[in-house]
C-alpha atoms as a PDB file:
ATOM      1  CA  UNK A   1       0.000   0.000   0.000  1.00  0.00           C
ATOM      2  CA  UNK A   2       3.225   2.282   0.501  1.00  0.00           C
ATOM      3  CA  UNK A   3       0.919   4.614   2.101  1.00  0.00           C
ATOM      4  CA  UNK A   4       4.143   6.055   4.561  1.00  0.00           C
ATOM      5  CA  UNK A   5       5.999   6.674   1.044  1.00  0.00           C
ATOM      6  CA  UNK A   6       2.979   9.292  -0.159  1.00  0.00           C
ATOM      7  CA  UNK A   7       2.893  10.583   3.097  1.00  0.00           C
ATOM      8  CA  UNK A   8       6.306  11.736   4.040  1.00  0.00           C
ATOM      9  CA  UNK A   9       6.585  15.378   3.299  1.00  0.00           C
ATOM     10  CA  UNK A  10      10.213  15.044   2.650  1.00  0.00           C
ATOM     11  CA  UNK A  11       9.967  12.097   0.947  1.00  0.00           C
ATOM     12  CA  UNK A  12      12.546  10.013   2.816  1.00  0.00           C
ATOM     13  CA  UNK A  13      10.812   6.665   2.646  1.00  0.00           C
ATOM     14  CA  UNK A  14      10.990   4.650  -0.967  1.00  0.00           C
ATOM     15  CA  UNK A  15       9.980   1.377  -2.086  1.00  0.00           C
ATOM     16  CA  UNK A  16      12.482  -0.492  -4.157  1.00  0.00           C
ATOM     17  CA  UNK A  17      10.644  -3.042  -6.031  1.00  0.00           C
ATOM     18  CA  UNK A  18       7.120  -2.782  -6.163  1.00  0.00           C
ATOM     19  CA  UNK A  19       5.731  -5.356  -3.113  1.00  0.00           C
ATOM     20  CA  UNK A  20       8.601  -5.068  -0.857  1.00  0.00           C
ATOM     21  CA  UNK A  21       8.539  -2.977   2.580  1.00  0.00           C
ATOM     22  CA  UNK A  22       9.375   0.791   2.284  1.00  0.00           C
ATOM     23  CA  UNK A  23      12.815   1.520   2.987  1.00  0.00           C
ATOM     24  CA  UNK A  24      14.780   4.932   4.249  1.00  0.00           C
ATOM     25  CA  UNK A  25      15.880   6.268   0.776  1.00  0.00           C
ATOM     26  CA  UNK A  26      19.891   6.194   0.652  1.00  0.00           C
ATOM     27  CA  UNK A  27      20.663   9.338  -0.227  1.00  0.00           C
ATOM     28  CA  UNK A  28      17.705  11.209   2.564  1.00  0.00           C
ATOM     29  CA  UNK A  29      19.003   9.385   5.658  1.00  0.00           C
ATOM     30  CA  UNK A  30      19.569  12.528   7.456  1.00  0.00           C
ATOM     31  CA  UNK A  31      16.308  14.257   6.745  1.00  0.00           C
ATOM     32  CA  UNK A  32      13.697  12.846   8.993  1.00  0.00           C
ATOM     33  CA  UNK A  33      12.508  15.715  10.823  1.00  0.00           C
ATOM     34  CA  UNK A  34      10.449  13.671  13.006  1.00  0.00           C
ATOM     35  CA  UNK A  35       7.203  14.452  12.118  1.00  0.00           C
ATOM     36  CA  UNK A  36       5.486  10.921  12.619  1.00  0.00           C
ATOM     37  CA  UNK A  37       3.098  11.265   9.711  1.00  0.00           C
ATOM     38  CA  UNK A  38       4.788   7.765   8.283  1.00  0.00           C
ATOM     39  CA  UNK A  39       4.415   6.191  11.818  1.00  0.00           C
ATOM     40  CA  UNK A  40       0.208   7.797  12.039  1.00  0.00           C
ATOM     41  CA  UNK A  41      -0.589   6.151   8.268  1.00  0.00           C
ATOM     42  CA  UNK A  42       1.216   3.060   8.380  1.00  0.00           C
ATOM     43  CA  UNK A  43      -1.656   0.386   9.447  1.00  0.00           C
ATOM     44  CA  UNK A  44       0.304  -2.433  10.335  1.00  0.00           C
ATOM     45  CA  UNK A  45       2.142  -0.074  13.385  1.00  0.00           C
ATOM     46  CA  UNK A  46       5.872  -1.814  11.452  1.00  0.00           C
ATOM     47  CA  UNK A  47       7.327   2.092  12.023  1.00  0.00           C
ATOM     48  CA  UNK A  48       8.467   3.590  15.154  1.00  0.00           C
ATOM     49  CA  UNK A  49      10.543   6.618  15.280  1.00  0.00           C
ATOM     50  CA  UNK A  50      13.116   7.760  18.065  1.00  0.00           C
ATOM     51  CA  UNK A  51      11.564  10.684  19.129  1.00  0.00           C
ATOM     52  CA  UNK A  52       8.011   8.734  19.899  1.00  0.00           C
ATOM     53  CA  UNK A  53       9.737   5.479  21.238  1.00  0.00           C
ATOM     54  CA  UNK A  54       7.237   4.250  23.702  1.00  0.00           C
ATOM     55  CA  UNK A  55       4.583   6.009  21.915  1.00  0.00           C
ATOM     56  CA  UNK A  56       2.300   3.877  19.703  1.00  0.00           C
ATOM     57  CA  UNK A  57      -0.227   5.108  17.239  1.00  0.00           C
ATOM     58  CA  UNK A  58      -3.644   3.793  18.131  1.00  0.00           C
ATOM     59  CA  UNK A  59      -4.814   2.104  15.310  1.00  0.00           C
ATOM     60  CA  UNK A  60      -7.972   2.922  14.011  1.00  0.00           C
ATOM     61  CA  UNK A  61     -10.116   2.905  10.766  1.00  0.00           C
ATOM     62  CA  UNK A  62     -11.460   5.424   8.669  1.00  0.00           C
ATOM     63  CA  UNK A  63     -14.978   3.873   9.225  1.00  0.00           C
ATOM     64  CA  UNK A  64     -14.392   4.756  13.024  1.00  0.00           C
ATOM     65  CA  UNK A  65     -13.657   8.445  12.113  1.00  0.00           C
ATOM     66  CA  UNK A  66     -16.896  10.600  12.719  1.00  0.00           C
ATOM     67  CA  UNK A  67     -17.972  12.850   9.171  1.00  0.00           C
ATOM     68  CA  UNK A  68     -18.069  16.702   9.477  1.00  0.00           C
ATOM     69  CA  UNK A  69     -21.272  17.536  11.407  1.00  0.00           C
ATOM     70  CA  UNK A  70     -20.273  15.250  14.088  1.00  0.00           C
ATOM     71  CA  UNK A  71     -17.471  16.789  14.463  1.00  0.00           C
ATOM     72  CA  UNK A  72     -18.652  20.454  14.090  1.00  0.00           C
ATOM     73  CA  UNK A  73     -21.427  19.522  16.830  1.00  0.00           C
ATOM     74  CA  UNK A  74     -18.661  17.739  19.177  1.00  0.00           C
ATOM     75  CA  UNK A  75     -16.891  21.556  18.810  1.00  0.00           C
ATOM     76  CA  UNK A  76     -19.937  23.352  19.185  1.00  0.00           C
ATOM     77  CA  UNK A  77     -21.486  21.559  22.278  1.00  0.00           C
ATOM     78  CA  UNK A  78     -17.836  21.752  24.436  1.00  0.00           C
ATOM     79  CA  UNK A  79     -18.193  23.517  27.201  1.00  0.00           C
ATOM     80  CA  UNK A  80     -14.953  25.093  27.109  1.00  0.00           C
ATOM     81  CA  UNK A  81     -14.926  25.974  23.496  1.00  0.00           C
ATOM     82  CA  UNK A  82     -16.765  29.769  23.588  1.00  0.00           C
ATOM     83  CA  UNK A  83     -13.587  30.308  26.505  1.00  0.00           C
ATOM     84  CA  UNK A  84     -10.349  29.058  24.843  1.00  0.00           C
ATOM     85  CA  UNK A  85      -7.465  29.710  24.557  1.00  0.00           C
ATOM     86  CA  UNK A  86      -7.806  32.663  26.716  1.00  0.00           C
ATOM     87  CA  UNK A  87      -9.927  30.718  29.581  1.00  0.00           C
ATOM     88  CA  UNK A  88     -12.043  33.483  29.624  1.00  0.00           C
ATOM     89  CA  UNK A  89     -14.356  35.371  27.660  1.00  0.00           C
ATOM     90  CA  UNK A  90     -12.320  37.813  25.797  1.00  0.00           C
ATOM     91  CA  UNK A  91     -11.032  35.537  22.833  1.00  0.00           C
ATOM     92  CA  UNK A  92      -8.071  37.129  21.716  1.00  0.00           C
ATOM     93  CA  UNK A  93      -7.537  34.760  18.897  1.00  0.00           C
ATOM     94  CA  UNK A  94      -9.147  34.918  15.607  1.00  0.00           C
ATOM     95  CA  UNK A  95      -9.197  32.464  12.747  1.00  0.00           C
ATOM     96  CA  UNK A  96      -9.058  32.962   9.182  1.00  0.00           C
ATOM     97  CA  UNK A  97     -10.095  30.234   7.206  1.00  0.00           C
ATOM     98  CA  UNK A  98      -8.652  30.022   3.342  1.00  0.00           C
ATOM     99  CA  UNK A  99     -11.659  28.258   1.544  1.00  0.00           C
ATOM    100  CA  UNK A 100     -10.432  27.400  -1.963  1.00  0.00           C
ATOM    101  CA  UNK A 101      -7.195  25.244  -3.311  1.00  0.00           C
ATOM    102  CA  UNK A 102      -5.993  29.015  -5.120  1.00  0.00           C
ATOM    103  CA  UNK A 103      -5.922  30.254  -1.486  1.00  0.00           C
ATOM    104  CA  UNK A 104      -4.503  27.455  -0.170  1.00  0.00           C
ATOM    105  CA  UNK A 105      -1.848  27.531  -2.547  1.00  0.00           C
ATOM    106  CA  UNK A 106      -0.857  31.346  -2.227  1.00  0.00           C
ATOM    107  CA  UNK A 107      -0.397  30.398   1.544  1.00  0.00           C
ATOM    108  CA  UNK A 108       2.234  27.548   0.499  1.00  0.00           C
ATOM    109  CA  UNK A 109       3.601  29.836  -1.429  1.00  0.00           C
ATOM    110  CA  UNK A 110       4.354  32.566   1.031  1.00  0.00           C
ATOM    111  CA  UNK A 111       5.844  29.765   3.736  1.00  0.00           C
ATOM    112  CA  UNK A 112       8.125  28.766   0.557  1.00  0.00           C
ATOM    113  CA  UNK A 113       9.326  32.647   0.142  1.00  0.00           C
ATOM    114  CA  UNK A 114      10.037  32.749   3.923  1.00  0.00           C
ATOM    115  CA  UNK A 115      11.874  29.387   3.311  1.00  0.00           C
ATOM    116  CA  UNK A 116      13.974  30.634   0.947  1.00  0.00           C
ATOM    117  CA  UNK A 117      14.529  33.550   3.016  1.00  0.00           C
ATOM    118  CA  UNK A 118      15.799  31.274   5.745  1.00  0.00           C
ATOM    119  CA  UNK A 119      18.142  29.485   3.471  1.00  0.00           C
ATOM    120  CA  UNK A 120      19.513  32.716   2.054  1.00  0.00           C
ATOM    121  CA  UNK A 121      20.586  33.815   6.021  1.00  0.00           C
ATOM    122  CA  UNK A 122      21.439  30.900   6.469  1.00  0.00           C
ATOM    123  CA  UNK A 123      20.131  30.608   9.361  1.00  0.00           C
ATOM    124  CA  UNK A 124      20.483  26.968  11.864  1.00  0.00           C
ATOM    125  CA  UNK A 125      16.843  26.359  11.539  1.00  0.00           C
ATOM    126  CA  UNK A 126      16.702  25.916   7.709  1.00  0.00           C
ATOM    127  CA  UNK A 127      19.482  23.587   7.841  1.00  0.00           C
ATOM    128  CA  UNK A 128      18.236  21.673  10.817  1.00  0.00           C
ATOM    129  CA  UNK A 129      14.577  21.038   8.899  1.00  0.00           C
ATOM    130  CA  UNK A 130      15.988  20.884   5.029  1.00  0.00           C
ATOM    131  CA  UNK A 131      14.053  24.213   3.973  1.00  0.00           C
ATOM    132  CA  UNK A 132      16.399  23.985   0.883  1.00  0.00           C
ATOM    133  CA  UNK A 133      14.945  20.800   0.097  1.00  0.00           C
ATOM    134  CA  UNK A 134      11.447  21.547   0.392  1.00  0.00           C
ATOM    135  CA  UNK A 135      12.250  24.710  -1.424  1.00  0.00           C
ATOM    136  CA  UNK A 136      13.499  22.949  -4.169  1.00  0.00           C
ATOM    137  CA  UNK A 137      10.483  20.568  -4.061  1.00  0.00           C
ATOM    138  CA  UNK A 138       8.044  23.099  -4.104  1.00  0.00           C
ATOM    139  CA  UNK A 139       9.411  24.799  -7.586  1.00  0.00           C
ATOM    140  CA  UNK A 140       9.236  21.301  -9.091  1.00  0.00           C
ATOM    141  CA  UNK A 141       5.545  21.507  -8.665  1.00  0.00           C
ATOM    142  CA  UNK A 142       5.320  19.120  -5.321  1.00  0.00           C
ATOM    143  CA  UNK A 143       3.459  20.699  -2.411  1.00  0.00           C
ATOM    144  CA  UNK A 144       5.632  19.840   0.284  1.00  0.00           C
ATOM    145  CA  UNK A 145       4.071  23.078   1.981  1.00  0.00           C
ATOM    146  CA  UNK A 146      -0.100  22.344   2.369  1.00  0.00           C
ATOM    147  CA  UNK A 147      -0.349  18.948   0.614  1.00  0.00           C
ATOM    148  CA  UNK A 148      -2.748  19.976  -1.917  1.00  0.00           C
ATOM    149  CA  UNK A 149      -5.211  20.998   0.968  1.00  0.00           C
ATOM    150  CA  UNK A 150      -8.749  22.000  -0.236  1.00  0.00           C
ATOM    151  CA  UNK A 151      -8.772  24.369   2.810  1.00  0.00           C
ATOM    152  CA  UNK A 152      -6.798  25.699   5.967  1.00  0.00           C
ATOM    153  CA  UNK A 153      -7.881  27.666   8.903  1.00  0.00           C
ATOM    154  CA  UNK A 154      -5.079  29.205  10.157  1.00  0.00           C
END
């Protein structure tokens, strides 16, 4: 199913011959950043990753994930929903939510300019999370950034 392969964002995982198990791409051993999206997908549990040792995905299936009303009624009827983050009425925090792919991709595509902004400094953090990678992944048409996200609330 190679589903870990699709769903590493810096595409670190490969599959050598069609059938056998995914394997850490020579040439990417360095880049896992640790995210744990291969380790959340896979559905047999066979990854584990250092920084979630002890830590094992509970399995699940999609027919045991609720649709979107359920979901938007869970949020609505929380108690402590109309309070957070602030605990408190106030609500300092506002949400904007970007409602089409075109604004979805415009997002990526600022968070790629600040990338390569990064990379130009040459600043620790770029080299620590391979922005020049994902940079160079994004301007060959992969979207390393939003993953082809309908929409985002940010």
């Amino acid at each position: 199913d190679e589903l870990c392969v699709h769903e590493c964002p810096l595409m670190v995982l490969t599959v050598e011959e069609k059938g056998q198990v995914p394997v850490v791409h020579p040439k990417k051993t360095n880049y896992c950043i640790n995210c744990g999206h291969c380790m959340a997908i896979c559905p047999t549990g066979a990854i584990t990753l250092s920084a979630f040792e002890g830590q094992a995905a509970a399995p699940f299936s999609k027919e045991d994930l609720p649709d979107s009303t359920a979901v938007e009624t869970l949020i609505k009827t929380r108690r402590s929903v109309p309070y957070a983050p602030s605990g408190h009425s106030a609500q300092p925090v506002s949400w904007t939510v970007l409602d089409t792919p075109e604004k979805v991709h415009e997002l990526g595509k600022v968070v790629v300019e600040w990338m390569e902004d990064m990379v130009k400094q040459k600043n620790p953090l770029a080299e620590k999370l391979f922005l020049a990678g994902l940079v160079n992944t994004w301007k060959k048409g992969k979207d390393v950034i939003c993953r082809d996200a309908p929409a985002v609330a940010v």
